[in-house]
Every structure is written in structure tokens, then in C-alpha cells.
Protein backbone atom coordinates (compact mmCIF):
# COMPACT_ATOMS: atom_id res chain seq x y z
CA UNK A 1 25.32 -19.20 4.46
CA UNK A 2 23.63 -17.24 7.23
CA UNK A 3 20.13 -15.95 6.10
CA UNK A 4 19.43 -11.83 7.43
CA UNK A 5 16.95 -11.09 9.70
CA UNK A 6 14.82 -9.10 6.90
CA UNK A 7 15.11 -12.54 4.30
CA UNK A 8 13.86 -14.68 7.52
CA UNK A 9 11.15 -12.59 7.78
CA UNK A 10 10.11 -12.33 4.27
CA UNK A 11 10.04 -16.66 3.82
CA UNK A 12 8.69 -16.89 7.13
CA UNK A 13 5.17 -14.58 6.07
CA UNK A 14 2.51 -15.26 3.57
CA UNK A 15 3.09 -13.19 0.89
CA UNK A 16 0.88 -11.92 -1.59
CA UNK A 17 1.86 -10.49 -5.11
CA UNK A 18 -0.54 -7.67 -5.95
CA UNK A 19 -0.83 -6.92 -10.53
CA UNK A 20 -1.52 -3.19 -9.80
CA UNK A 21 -0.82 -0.68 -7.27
CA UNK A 22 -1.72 -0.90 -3.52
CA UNK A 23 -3.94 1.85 -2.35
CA UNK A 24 -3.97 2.18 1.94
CA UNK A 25 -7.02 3.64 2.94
CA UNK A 26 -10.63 3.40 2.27
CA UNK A 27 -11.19 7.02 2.63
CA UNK A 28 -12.50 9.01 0.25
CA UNK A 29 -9.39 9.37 -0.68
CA UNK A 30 -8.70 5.85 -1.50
CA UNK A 31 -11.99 5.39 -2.97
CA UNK A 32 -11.44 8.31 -5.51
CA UNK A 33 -8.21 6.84 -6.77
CA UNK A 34 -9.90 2.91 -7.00
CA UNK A 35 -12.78 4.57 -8.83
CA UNK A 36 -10.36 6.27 -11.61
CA UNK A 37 -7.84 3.10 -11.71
CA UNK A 38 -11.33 1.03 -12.80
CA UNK A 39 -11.66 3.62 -15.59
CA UNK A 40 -8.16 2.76 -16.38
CA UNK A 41 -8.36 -1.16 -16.68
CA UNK A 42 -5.84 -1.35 -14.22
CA UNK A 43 -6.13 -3.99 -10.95
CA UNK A 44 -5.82 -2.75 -7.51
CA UNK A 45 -6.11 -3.50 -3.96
CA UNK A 46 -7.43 -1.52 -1.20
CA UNK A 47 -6.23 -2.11 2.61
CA UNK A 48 -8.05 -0.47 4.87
CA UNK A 49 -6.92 -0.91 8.69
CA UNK A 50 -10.57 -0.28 9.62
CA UNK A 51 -14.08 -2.79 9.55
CA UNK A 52 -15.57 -0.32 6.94
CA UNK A 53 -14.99 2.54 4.70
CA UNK A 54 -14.70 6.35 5.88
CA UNK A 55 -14.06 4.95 8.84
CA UNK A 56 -13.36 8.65 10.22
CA UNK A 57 -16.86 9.55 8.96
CA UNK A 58 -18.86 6.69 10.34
CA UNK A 59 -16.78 6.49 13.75
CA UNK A 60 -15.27 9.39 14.42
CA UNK A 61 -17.61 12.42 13.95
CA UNK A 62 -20.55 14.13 15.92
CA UNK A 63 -23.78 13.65 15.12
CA UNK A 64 -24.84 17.02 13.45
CA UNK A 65 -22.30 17.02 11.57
CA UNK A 66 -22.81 18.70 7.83
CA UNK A 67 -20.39 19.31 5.20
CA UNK A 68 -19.31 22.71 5.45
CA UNK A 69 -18.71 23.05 2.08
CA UNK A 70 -21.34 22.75 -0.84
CA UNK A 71 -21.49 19.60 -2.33
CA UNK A 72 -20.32 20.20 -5.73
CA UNK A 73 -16.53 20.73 -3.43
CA UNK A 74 -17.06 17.54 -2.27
CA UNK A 75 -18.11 15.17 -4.50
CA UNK A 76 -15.70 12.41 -6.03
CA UNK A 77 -14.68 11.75 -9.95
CA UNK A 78 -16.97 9.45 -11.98
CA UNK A 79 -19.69 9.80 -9.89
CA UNK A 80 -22.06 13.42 -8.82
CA UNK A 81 -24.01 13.32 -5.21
CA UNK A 82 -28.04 12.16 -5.92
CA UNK A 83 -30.24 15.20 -7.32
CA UNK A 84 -31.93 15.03 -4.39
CA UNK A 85 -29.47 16.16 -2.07
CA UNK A 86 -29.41 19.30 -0.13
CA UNK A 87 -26.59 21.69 -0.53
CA UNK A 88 -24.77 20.80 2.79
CA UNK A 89 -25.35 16.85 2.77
CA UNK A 90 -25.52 15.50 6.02
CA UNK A 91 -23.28 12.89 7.86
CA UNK A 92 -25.12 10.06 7.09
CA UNK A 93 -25.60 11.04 3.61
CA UNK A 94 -22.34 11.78 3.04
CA UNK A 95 -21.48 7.70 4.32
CA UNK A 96 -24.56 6.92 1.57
CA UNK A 97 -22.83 8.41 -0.95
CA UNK A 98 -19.39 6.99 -0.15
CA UNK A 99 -20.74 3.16 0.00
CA UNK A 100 -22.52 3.56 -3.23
CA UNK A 101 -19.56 5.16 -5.05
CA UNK A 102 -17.57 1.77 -4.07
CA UNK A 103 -20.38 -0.55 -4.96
CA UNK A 104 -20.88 1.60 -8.09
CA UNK A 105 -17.01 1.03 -8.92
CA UNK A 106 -17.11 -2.43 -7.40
CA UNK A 107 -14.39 -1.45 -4.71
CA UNK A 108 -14.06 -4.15 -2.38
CA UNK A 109 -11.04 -2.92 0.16
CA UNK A 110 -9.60 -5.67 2.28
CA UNK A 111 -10.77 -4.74 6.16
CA UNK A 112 -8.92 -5.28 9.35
CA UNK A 113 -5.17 -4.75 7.37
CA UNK A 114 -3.13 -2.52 9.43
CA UNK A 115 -0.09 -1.67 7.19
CA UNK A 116 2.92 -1.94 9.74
CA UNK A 117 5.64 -1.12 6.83
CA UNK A 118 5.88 0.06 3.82
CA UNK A 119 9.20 -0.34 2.09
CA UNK A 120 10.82 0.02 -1.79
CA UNK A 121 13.21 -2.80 -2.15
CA UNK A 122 16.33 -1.57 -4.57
CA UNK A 123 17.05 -5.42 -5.45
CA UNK A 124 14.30 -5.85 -7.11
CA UNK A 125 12.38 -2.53 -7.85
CA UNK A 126 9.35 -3.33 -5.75
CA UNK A 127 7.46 -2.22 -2.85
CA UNK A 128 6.90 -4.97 0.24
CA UNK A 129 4.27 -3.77 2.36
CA UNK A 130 3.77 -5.74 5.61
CA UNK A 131 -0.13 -5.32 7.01
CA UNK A 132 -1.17 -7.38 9.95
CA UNK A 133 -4.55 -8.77 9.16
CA UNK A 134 -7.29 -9.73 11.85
CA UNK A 135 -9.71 -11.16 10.05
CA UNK A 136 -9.97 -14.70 8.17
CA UNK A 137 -6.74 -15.51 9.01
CA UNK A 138 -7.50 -18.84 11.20
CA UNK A 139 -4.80 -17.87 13.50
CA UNK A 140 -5.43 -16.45 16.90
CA UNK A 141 -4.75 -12.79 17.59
CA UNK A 142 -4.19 -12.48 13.40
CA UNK A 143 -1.46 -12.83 10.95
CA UNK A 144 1.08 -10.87 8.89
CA UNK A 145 0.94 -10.33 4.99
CA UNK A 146 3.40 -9.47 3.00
CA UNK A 147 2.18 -7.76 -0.17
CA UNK A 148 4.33 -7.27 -3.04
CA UNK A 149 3.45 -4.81 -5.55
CA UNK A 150 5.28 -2.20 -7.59
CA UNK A 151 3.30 1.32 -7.11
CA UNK A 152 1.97 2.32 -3.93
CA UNK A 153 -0.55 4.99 -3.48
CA UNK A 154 -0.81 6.53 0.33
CA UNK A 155 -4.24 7.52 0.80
CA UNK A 156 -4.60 7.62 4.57
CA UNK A 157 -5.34 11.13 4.62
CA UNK A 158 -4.75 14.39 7.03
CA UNK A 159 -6.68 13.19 9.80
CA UNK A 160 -5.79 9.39 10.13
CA UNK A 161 -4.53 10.20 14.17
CA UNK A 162 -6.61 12.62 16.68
CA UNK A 163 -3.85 14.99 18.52
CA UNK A 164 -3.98 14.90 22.39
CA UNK A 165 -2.03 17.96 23.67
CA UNK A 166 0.32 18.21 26.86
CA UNK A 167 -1.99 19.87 29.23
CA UNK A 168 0.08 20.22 32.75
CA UNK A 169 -2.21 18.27 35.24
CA UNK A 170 -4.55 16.42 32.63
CA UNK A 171 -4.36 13.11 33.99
CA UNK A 172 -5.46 14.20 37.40
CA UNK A 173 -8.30 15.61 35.96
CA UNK A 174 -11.53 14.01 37.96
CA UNK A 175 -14.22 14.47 35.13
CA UNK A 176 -14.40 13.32 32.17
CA UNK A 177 -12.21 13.82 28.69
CA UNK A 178 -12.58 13.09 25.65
CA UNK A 179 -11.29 14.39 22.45
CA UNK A 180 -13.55 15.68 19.66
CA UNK A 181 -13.44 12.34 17.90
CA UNK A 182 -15.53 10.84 20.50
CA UNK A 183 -18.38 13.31 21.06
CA UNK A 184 -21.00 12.60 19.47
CA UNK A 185 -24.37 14.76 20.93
CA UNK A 186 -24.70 17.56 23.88
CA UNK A 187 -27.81 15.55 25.00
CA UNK A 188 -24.98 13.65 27.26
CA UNK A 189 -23.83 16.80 28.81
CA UNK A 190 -27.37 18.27 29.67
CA UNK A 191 -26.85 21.26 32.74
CA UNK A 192 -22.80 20.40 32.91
CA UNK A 193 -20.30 22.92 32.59
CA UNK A 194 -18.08 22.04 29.65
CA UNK A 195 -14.23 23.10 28.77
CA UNK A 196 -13.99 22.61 24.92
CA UNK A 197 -10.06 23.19 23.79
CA UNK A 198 -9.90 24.23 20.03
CA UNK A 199 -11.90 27.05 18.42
CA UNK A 200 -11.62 25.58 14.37
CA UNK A 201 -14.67 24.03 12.83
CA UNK A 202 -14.97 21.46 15.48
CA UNK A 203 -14.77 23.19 18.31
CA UNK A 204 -16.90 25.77 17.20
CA UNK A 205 -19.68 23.19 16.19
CA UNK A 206 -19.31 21.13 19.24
CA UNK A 207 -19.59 24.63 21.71
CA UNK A 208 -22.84 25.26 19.55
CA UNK A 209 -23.77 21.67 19.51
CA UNK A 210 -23.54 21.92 23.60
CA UNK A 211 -25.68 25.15 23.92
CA UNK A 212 -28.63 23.87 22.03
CA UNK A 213 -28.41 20.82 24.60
CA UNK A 214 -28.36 22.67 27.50
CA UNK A 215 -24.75 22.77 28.45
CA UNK A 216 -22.47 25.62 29.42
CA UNK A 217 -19.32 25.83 27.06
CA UNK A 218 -16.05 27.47 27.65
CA UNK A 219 -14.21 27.57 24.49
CA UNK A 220 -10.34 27.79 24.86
CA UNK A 221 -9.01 29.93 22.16
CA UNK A 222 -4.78 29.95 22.41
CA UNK A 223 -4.31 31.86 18.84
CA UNK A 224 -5.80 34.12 16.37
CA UNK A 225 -8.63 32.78 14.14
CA UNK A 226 -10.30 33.48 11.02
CA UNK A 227 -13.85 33.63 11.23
CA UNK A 228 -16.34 33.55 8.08
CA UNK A 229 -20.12 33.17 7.20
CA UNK A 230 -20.30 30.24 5.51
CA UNK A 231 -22.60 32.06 3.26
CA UNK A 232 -22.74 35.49 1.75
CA UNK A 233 -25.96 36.90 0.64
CA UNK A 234 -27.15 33.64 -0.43
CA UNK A 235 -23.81 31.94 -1.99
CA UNK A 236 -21.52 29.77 -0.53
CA UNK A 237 -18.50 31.71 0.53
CA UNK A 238 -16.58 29.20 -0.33
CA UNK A 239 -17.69 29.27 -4.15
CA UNK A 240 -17.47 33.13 -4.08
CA UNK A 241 -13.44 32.90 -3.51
CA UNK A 242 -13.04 30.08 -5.83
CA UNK A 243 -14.95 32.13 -8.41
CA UNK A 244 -13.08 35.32 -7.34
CA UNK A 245 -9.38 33.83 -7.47
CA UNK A 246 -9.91 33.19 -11.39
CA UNK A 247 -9.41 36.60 -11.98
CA UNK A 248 -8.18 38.42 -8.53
CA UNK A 249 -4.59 37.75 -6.91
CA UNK A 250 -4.79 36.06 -3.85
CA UNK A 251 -4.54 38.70 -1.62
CA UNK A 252 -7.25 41.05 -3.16
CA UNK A 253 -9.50 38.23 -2.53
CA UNK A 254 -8.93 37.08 1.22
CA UNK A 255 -9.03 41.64 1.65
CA UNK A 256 -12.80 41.08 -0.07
CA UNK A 257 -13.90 38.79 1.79
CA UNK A 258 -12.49 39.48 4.89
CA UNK A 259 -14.50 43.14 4.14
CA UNK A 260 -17.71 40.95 3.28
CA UNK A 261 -17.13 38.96 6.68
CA UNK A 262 -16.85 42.36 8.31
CA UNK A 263 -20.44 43.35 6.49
CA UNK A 264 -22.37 39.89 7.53
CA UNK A 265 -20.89 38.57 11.06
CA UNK A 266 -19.48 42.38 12.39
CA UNK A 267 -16.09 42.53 14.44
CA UNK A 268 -14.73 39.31 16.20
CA UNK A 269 -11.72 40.60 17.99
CA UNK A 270 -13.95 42.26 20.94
CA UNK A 271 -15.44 38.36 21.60
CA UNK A 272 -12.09 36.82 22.10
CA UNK A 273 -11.47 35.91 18.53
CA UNK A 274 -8.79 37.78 17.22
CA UNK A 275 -7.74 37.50 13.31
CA UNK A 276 -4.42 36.63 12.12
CA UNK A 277 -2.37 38.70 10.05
CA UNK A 278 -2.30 36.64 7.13
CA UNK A 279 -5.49 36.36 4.91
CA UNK A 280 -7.58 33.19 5.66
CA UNK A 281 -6.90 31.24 2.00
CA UNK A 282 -3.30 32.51 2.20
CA UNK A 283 -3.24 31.01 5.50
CA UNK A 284 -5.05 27.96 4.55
CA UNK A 285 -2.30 27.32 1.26
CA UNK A 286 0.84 28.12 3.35
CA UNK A 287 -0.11 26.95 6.64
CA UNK A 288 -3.41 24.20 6.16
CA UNK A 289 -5.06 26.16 8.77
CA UNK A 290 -8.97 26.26 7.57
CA UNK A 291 -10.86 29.37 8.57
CA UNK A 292 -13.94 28.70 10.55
CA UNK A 293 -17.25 28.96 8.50
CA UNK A 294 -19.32 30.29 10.51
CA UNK A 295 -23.12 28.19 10.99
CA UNK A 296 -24.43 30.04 14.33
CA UNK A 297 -21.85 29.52 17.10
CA UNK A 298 -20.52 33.36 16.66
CA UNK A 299 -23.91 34.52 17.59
CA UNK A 300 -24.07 32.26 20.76
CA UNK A 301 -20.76 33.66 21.77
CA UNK A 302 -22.03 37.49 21.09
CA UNK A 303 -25.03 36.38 24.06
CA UNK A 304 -22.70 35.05 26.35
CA UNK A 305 -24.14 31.24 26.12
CA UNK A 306 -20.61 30.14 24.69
CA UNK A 307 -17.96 31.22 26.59
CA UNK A 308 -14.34 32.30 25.39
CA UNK A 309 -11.69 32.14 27.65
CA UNK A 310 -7.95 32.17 27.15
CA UNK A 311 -5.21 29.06 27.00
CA UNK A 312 -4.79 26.16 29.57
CA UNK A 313 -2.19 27.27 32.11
CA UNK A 314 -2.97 23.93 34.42
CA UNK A 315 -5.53 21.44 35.46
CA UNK A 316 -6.05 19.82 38.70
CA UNK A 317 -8.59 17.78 39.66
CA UNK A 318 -12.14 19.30 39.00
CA UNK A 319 -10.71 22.93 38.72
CA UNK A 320 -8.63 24.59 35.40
CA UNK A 321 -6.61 27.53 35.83
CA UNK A 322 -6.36 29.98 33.09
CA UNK A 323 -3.50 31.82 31.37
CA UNK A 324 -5.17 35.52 33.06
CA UNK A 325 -5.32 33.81 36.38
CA UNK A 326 -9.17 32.77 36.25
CA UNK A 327 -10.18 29.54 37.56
CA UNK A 328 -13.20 27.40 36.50
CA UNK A 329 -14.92 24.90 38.04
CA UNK A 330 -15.43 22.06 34.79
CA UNK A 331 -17.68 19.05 34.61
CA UNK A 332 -16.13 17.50 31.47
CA UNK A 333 -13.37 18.55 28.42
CA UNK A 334 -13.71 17.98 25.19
CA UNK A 335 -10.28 18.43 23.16
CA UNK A 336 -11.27 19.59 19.86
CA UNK A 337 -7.65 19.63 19.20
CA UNK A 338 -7.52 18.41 15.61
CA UNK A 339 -5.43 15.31 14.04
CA UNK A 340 -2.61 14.64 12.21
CA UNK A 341 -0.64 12.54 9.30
CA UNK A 342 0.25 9.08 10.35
CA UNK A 343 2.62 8.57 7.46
CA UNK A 344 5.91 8.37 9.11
CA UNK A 345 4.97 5.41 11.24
CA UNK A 346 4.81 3.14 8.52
CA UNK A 347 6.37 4.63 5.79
CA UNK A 348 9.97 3.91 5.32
CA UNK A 349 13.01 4.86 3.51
CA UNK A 350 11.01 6.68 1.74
CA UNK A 351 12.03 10.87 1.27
CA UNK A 352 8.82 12.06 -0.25
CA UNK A 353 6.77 12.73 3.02
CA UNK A 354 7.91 15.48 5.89
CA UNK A 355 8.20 14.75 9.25
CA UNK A 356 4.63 15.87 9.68
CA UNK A 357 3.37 13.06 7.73
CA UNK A 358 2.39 15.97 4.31
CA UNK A 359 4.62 15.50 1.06
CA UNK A 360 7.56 18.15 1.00
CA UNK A 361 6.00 19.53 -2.60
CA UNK A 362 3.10 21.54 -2.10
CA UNK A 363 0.04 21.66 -3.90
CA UNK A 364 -0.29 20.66 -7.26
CA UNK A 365 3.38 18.96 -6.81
CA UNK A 366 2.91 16.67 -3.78
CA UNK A 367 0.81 13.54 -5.61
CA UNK A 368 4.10 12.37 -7.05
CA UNK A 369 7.06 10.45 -5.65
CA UNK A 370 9.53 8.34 -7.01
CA UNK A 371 9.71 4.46 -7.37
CA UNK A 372 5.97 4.63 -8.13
CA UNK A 373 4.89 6.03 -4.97
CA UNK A 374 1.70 8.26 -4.80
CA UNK A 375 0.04 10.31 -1.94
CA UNK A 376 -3.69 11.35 -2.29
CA UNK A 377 -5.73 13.55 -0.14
CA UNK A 378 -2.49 15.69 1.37
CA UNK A 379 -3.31 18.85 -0.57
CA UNK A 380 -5.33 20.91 2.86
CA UNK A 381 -7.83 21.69 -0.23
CA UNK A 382 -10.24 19.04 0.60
CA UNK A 383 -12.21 16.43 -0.99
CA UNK A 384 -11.60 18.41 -4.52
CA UNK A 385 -7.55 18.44 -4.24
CA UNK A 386 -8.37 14.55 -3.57
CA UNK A 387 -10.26 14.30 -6.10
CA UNK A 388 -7.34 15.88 -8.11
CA UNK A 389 -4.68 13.93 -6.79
CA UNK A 390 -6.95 10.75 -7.58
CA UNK A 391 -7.14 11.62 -10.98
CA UNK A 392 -3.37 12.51 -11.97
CA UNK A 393 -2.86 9.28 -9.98
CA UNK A 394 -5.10 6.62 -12.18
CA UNK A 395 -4.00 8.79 -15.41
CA UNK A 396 -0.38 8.33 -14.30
CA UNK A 397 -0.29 4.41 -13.89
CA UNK A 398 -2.65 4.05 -16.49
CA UNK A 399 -0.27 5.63 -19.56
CA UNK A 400 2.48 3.36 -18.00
CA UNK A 401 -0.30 -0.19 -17.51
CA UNK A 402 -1.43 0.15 -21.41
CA UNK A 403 1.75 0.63 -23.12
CA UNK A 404 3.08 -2.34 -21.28
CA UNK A 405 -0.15 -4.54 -21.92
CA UNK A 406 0.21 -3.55 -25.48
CA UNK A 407 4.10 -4.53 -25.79
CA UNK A 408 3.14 -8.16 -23.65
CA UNK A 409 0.62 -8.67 -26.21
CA UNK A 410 2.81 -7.65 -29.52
CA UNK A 411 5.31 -10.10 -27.33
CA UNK A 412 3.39 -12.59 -27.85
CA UNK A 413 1.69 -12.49 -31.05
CA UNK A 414 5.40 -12.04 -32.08
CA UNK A 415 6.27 -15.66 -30.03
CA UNK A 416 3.20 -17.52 -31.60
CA UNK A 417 4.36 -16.39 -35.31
CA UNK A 418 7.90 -17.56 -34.92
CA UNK A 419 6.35 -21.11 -33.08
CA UNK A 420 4.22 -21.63 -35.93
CA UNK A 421 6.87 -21.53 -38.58
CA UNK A 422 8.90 -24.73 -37.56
């Protein structure tokens, strides 16, 4: 009988059977659902296609990087952020935090798994997910796994993939580019004149970033933006809408605080950054674009030290011409261009997740499939919809782990009795 391709395959890898779900990602994410499955009593494995955890954090950010929101937004189940920590933690205490909350839950993820595929077999009601492994494996260039388990959580977040856009004449650009991921200080762009494309939080930090290194920014802003203090009188802005949309519709509260924006940072659209129509949290729920909380680049742009300019209309060697016509004369870009889901490379078969790599449901609907499939961290709210999601998640398997654990142990109490009468 001739064997298929996919059964050649399957004999032909090691396989692994996992007693628990498979979470892929050692995000926060992923951490936040490993830390609520321990509360559970139920097993798990963690594949992370990194060396480390929060990879993104540790590798992929600038240097003064904050969190932009406070840090009781940010900070996963189980476990609060130290006392000691300022509002806005830092970067690097952000990491702190995240490799203490998986020694705290003993999380040990397995490092250097790239999941290729993820698949639910019908036969036999079980996922096979195929990671190729690079570490330990004894065999030179790595080895494929073959895990076998029968829920699978996606926790590879929003952000797993950094977006390069189609910029006519970018490769024969003669300076250098890099996108946002890869910056990491304006000390390495002292006195150079500096194109950064994107005006959301990153570009916006990484313009301000430049300026207090010396640099000369141009900030290329396609489309409208919402701009907001990141604090009002005192408070967290942030907080003040969460607090607000207990008892306000959701319009009433984006018109308040786009009025209390108004009151604190004065009128953007005369700088180059014109609003959108649609009210920044109504934006952010329908469309995942975040407003910009403001930290000090508006007021370098209302001096002239950050520049705003219009879109990209081409780029040839050392020179970029504008949409309005104007030409500049740039020593480096920087695309602060954003990222994006990397969901449909690897997951298959699978109807649950959009083309864009986000579940189809929207938030407080999209952390569960079918055929035991999960997503966590796809909500655009955040560490706290992650948190969330983590938490329906672990509560989800959990019900399903104990009542079978009890009915395998009634099992066999039941065998034993009936063995001991002969």
C-alpha cells in the first residue's frame, strides 16, 4: 500500500506528545496564559521561535523606550509590578518584570522552535504542530519536531513581523535604512538629516528621540492622526477614558477628551497633523489604530526642530521627492512603519484568523476557536485584553482538564474495586 506524502512525513520526524495545550510565543502574551494554566494544574509547553522571552522587548525596541501606559494597564494576572516602580516602567524594567513573572510561575518555554505548521487533524481530533528546532538537536543546521497535542493557544501577538512598505526607488537609496525595530539611540545619527516614515507612537518617539541627539527629523505623515497628552492635569489619560466609559457612551467620551486635548496640547491640524473623523477609542476598537500619547515630540514640532512633511512620492539615491513637489536631501530613513500578525504563515486549515493574521470576532469574542484553538493578545487593547484573553483561556481548559482528571480517577478506583473482588 503506498504511504502519502503527509504519513511519510509524520514517521519520518521525532514526534513529541504534549499532556496540555501548546502555547507559541513567549510574549507576554504567552507568559500570561502559562501563568494562569499553573493556577489551573494543567501541563503546558511554551515554543518560543526566539533565544529568550519578549523577544520584541529585549531586541526589537529603542532604548528610551517607556510604557506609555500606566502600569496598572500593563501588568499580567497572578502577579502586580514591584512597589517600587515608577508609573511608566522603563524598558528594561519592563524585561525585569517579565523574567521574574516566568521564574515566579516556573515557565520554562522551549527556545529556538520556529513553528512551521500548525494543523487540526480530523482523524484523530488533534493538533500536529511542526517547529524546526536549532538548538540541542545534535544535527547540523537543526531538526524538525512534531508536537502532538490537543488545544493550541496562538500567542504570537500583533507585532510578531515589522512592515516594510513599497517606497518607489527604495533600494537605490545610498544612505542608510532601517526600520523602527532596529533603532535603538539618536546618539548614532548626531548632525545627520533624518527621514522618519510613520507619525504613531514610534515615530513620534524616535523624531523626539533624534532631536535631543542632535539630529534633524523629517517626519512623513500620509494620514490623519490623533494626537493626545498622555496626561491630563495630573492623571493618566488613559485611566480618565477607562474611568469615563463606565458611565459615558463611547462617543461622549472620545468628544471629552478630544475637548481636554484641545485645552492641554492646543490645535494640531496647523502643524501637519490633521485628526480623523472618527474619535480616537472609536478608532482604536474598529480600526486598532492607537492614538499617539503625546510625551514632548508635539512641542518639538511647534519649534520647527521636528519636521512634518507630506507622503513619499519617490526616492533616488541620496534625494526624496515629496507628494507637494519638495525635495530633500536625507542622510538616513528610519521606517517607523509598524508590524503585523504572522498567523497565516503557519496556521492552517484553520477559519478562526483573517487574512490579516487578527481573529474574525472582535473583542471580547476573538479568544475562542473551535477544535480547542485559542488566540491571546489579538484584542488592539493591550497588555490588559491579554491579560483577559489569558484568563478566559486557563479558565476554559481548566473546567474541561478537572472534570476529566476526576472521571480517570473514578475510572480507576472503579477498575481496582472490580480487580479486587475475584
Amino acid at each position: 500500500m503506498e504511504i502519502g506524502s503527509d504519513h511519510k512525513d509524520f514517521f519520518s520526524r521525532r514526534c513529541v506528545w504534549v499532556n496540555g495545550p501548546i502555547i507559541v510565543g513567549a510574549g507576554p502574551s504567552g507568559l500570561a496564559v502559562g501563568a494562569c494554566l499553573k493556577e489551573q494544574g494543567v501541563p503546558f509547553i511554551v515554543l518560543e521561535r526566539a533565544d529568550c522571552i519578549a523577544s520584541l522587548w529585549k531586541n526589537r525596541t529603542y532604548d528610551r523606550l517607556k510604557l506609555h501606559l500606566p502600569k496598572q494597564f500593563c501588568q499580567l494576572p497572578k502577579l502586580p509590578f514591584p512597589d517600587d516602580y515608577p508609573e511608566y516602567p522603563t524598558k528594561n524594567q519592563f524585561i525585569d518584570y517579565l523574567e521574574s513573572y516566568a521564574q515566579h510561575f516556573e515557565i520554562n518555554p522551549r527556545f529556538n522552535e520556529c513553528v512551521q505548521s500548525a494543523k487540526y487533524d480530523e482523524t484523530c481530533g488533534l493538533w500536529r504542530v511542526r517547529s524546526f528546532s536549532t538548538k540541542g538537536s545534535g544535527v547540523k543546521g537543526g531538526s524538525e519536531v512534531e508536537y502532538i497535542c490537543r488545544w493550541l493557544v496562538v500567542a504570537t501577538g500583533e507585532n510578531a513581523e515589522r512592515v516594510i512598505p513599497e517606497i518607489e526607488g527604495l533600494a537605490e537609496f545610498m544612505g542608510q535604512v532601517i526600520h523602527a525595530c532596529d533603532y535603538k539611540s539618536g546618539k548614532d545619527f548626531k548632525g545627520k538629516q533624518v527621514l522618519v516614515v510613520g507619525c504613531g507612537n514610534s515615530g513620534m518617539e524616535v523624531c523626539l528621540d533624534l532631536c535631543n541627539h542632535s539630529a534633524i527629523p523629517y517626519m512623513v505623515v500620509r494620514s490623519s492622526v490623533h494626537v493626545l497628552p498622555r496626561e491630563v492635569f495630573g492623571k493618566s489619560t488613559f485611566e480618565t477614558a477607562v474611568f469615563l466609559m463606565k458611565w459615558l457612551p463611547l462617543w461622549l467620551v472620545d468628544k471629552l477628551l478630544l475637548f481636554l486635548a484641545w485645552l492641554v496640547l492646543g490645535g494640531t491640524e496647523k502643524y501637519g497633523l490633521k485628526r480623523p473623523s472618527v474619535g480616537p477609542f472609536e478608532l482604536k476598537n474598529t480600526q486598532g489604530k492607537t492614538p499617539v500619547l503625546d510625551i514632548g515630540a508635539l512641542e518639538k514640532i511647534k519649534s520647527g526642530e521636528i519636521n512634518v512633511v507630506p507622503g513619499i512620492k519617490r526616492i533616488s539615491l541620496g534625494r526624496v521627492e515629496l507628494d507637494d513637489g519638495q525635495n530633500l536631501e536625507v542622510d538616513s530613513i528610519v521606517l517607523a512603519t509598524g508590524y503585523r500578525s504572522n498567523v497565516p504563515s503557519w496556521l492552517q486549515g484553520s477559519d478562526f484568523f483573517s487574512k490579516n493574521g487578527f481573529p474574525k470576532q472582535p473583542f471580547p469574542n476573538g479568544w475562542k476557536g473551535k477544535s480547542g484553538l485559542y488566540a491571546a493578545g489579538f484584542t488592539r487593547r493591550g497588555l490588559s485584553g491579554a491579560s483577559l484573553d489569558a484568563m478566559r483561556i486557563a479558565q476554559d481548559i481548566g473546567t474541561v482538564w478537572k472534570e476529566e482528571t476526576i472521571l480517570t480517577k473514578q475510572f480507576i478506583a472503579c477498575h481496582r474495586r472490580c480487580i479486587s473482588q475475584f
